[in-house]
Protein backbone atom coordinates (compact mmCIF):
# COMPACT_ATOMS: atom_id res chain seq x y z
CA UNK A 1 18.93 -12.33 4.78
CA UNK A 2 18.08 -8.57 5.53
CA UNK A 3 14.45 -7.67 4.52
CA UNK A 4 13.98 -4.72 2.30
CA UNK A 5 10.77 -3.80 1.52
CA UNK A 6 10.53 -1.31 -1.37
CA UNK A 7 14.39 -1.54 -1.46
CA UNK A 8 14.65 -0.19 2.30
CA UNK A 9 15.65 -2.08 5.10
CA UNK A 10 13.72 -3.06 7.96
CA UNK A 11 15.75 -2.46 10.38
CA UNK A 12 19.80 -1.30 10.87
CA UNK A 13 22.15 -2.08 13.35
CA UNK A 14 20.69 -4.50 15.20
CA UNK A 15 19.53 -7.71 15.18
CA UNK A 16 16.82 -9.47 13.36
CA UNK A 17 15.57 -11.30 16.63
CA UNK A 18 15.10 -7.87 18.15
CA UNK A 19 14.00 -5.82 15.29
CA UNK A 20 11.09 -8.61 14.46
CA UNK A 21 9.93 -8.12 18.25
CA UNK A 22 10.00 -4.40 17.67
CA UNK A 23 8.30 -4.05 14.09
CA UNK A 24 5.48 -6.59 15.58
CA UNK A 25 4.50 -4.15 18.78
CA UNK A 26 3.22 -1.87 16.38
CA UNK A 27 0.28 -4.82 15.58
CA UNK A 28 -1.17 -5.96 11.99
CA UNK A 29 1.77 -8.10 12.20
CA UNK A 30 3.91 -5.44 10.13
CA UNK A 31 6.69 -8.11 9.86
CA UNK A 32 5.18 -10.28 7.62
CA UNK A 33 3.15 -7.39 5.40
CA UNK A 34 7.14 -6.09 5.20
CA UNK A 35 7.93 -9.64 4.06
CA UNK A 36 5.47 -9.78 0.96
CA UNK A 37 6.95 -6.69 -0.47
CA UNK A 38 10.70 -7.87 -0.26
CA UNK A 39 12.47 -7.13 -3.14
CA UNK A 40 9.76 -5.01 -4.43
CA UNK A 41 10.79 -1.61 -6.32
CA UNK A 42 9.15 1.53 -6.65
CA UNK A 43 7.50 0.57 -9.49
CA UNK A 44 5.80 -2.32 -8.14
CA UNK A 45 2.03 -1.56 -8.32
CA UNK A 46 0.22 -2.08 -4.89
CA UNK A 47 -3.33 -2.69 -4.16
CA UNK A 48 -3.42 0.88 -1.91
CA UNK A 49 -6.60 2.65 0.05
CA UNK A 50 -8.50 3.77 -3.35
CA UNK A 51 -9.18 -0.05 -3.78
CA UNK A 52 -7.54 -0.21 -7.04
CA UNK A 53 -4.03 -0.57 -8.12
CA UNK A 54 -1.69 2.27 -8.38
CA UNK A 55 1.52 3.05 -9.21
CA UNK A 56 3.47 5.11 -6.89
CA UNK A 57 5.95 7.72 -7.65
CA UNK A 58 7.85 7.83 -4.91
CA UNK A 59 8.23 5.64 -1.46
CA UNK A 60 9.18 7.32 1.67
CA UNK A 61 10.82 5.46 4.32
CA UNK A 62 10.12 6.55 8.03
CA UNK A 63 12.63 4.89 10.70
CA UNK A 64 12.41 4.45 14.51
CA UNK A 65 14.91 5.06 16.65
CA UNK A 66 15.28 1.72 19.25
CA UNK A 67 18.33 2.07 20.94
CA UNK A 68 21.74 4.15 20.82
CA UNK A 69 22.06 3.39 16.98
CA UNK A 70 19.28 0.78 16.32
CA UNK A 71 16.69 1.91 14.51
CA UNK A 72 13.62 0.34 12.59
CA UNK A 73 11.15 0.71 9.62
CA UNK A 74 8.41 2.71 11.05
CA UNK A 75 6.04 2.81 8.36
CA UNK A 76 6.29 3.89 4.74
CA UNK A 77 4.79 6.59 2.56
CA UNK A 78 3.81 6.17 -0.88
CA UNK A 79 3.05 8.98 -3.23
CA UNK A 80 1.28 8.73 -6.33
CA UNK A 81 -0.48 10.22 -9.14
CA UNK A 82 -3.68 10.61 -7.39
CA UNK A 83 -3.10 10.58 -3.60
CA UNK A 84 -0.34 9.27 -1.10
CA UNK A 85 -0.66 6.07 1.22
CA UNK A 86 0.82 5.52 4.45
CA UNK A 87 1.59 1.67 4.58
CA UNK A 88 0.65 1.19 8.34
CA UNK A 89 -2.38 2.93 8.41
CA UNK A 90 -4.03 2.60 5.16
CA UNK A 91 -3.15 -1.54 4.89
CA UNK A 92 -1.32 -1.36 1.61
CA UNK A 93 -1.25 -5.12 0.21
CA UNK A 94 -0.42 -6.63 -2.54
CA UNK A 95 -1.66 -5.86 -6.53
CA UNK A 96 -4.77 -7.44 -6.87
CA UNK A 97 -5.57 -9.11 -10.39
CA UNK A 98 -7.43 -7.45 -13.33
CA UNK A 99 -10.63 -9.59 -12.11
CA UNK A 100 -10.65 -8.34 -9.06
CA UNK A 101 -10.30 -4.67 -9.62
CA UNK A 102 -13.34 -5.02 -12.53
CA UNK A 103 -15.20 -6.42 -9.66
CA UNK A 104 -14.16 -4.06 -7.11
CA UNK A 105 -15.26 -1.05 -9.23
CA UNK A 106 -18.70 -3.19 -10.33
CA UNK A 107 -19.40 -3.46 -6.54
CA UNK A 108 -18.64 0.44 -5.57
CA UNK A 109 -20.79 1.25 -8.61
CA UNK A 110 -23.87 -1.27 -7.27
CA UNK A 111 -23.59 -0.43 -3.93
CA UNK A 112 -23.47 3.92 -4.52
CA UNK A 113 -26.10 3.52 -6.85
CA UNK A 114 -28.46 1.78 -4.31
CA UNK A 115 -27.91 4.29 -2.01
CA UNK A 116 -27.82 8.72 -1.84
CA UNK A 117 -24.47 8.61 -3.06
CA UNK A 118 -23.64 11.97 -1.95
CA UNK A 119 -20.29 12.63 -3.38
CA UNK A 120 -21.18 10.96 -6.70
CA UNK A 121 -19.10 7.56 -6.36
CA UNK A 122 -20.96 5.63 -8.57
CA UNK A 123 -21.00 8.19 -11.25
CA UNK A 124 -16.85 8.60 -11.01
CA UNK A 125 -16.51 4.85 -10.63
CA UNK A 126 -18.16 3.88 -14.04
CA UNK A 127 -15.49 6.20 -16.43
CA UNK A 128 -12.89 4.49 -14.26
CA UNK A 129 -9.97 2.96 -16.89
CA UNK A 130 -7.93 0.31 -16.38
CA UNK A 131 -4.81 -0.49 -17.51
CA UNK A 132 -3.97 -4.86 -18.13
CA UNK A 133 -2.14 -4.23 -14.83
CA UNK A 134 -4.57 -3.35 -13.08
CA UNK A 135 -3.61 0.18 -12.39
CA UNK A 136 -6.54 3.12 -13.31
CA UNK A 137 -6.69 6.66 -13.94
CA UNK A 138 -9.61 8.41 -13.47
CA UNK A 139 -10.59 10.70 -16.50
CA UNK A 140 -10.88 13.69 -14.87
């Protein structure tokens, strides 16, 4: 079975032995965060680097050239309403729950307010609404 993570696939024209070995130089064992998004569209929310859940609007696959005609999935790039995410380096997982991202945006809001808070976190973080997927918009 190929793996396609976001509907791409992780590697082409070569074998999954090799591509595995290749995908897993790169560290953070990228194989296996590839693996928990298999069969996942571009409308599958992901937990991305604003802590929250977010719906992308588009997914942009970056390949690797390995060989002659092998190439793999170098990282992916997701766009959305509010920012864009690079899968590698910003450690795109998994939605999290509706619990967690109340408690995730009840912990920025604690943790600015004890402190200067110099670009107003805490203040942005309490007109935060969220959606029963998990997914916010800012009202701004």
């Amino acid at each position: 079975m190929k793996l396609k993570p976001f509907g791409f696939p992780a590697w082409k024209n070569c074998k999954r032995r090799i591509a595995k070995k290749h995908i897993n130089q790169r560290g953070r064992n990228l194989f296996r965060r590839y693996a928990q998004f298999n069969g996942a569209t571009r409308d599958t929310p992901i937990a991305a680097c604003a802590g929250l859940n977010e719906r992308t609007t588009d997914v942009i696959p970056i390949y690797k050239r390995i060989g002659k005609r092998a190439e793999i999935l170098f990282d992916l790039d997701f766009e959305g309403p509010t920012n864009s995410c690079s899968f590698f380096h910003c450690g795109v997982r998994p939605a999290k729950t509706l619990e967690e991202c109340r408690r995730y945006i009840q912990d920025t809001i604690e943790y600015w307010s004890k402190r200067n808070d110099p670009h107003g976190f805490a203040e942005r973080y309490k007109n935060v609404e969220l959606n029963d997927d998990g997914t916010y918009k800012f009202p701004y």
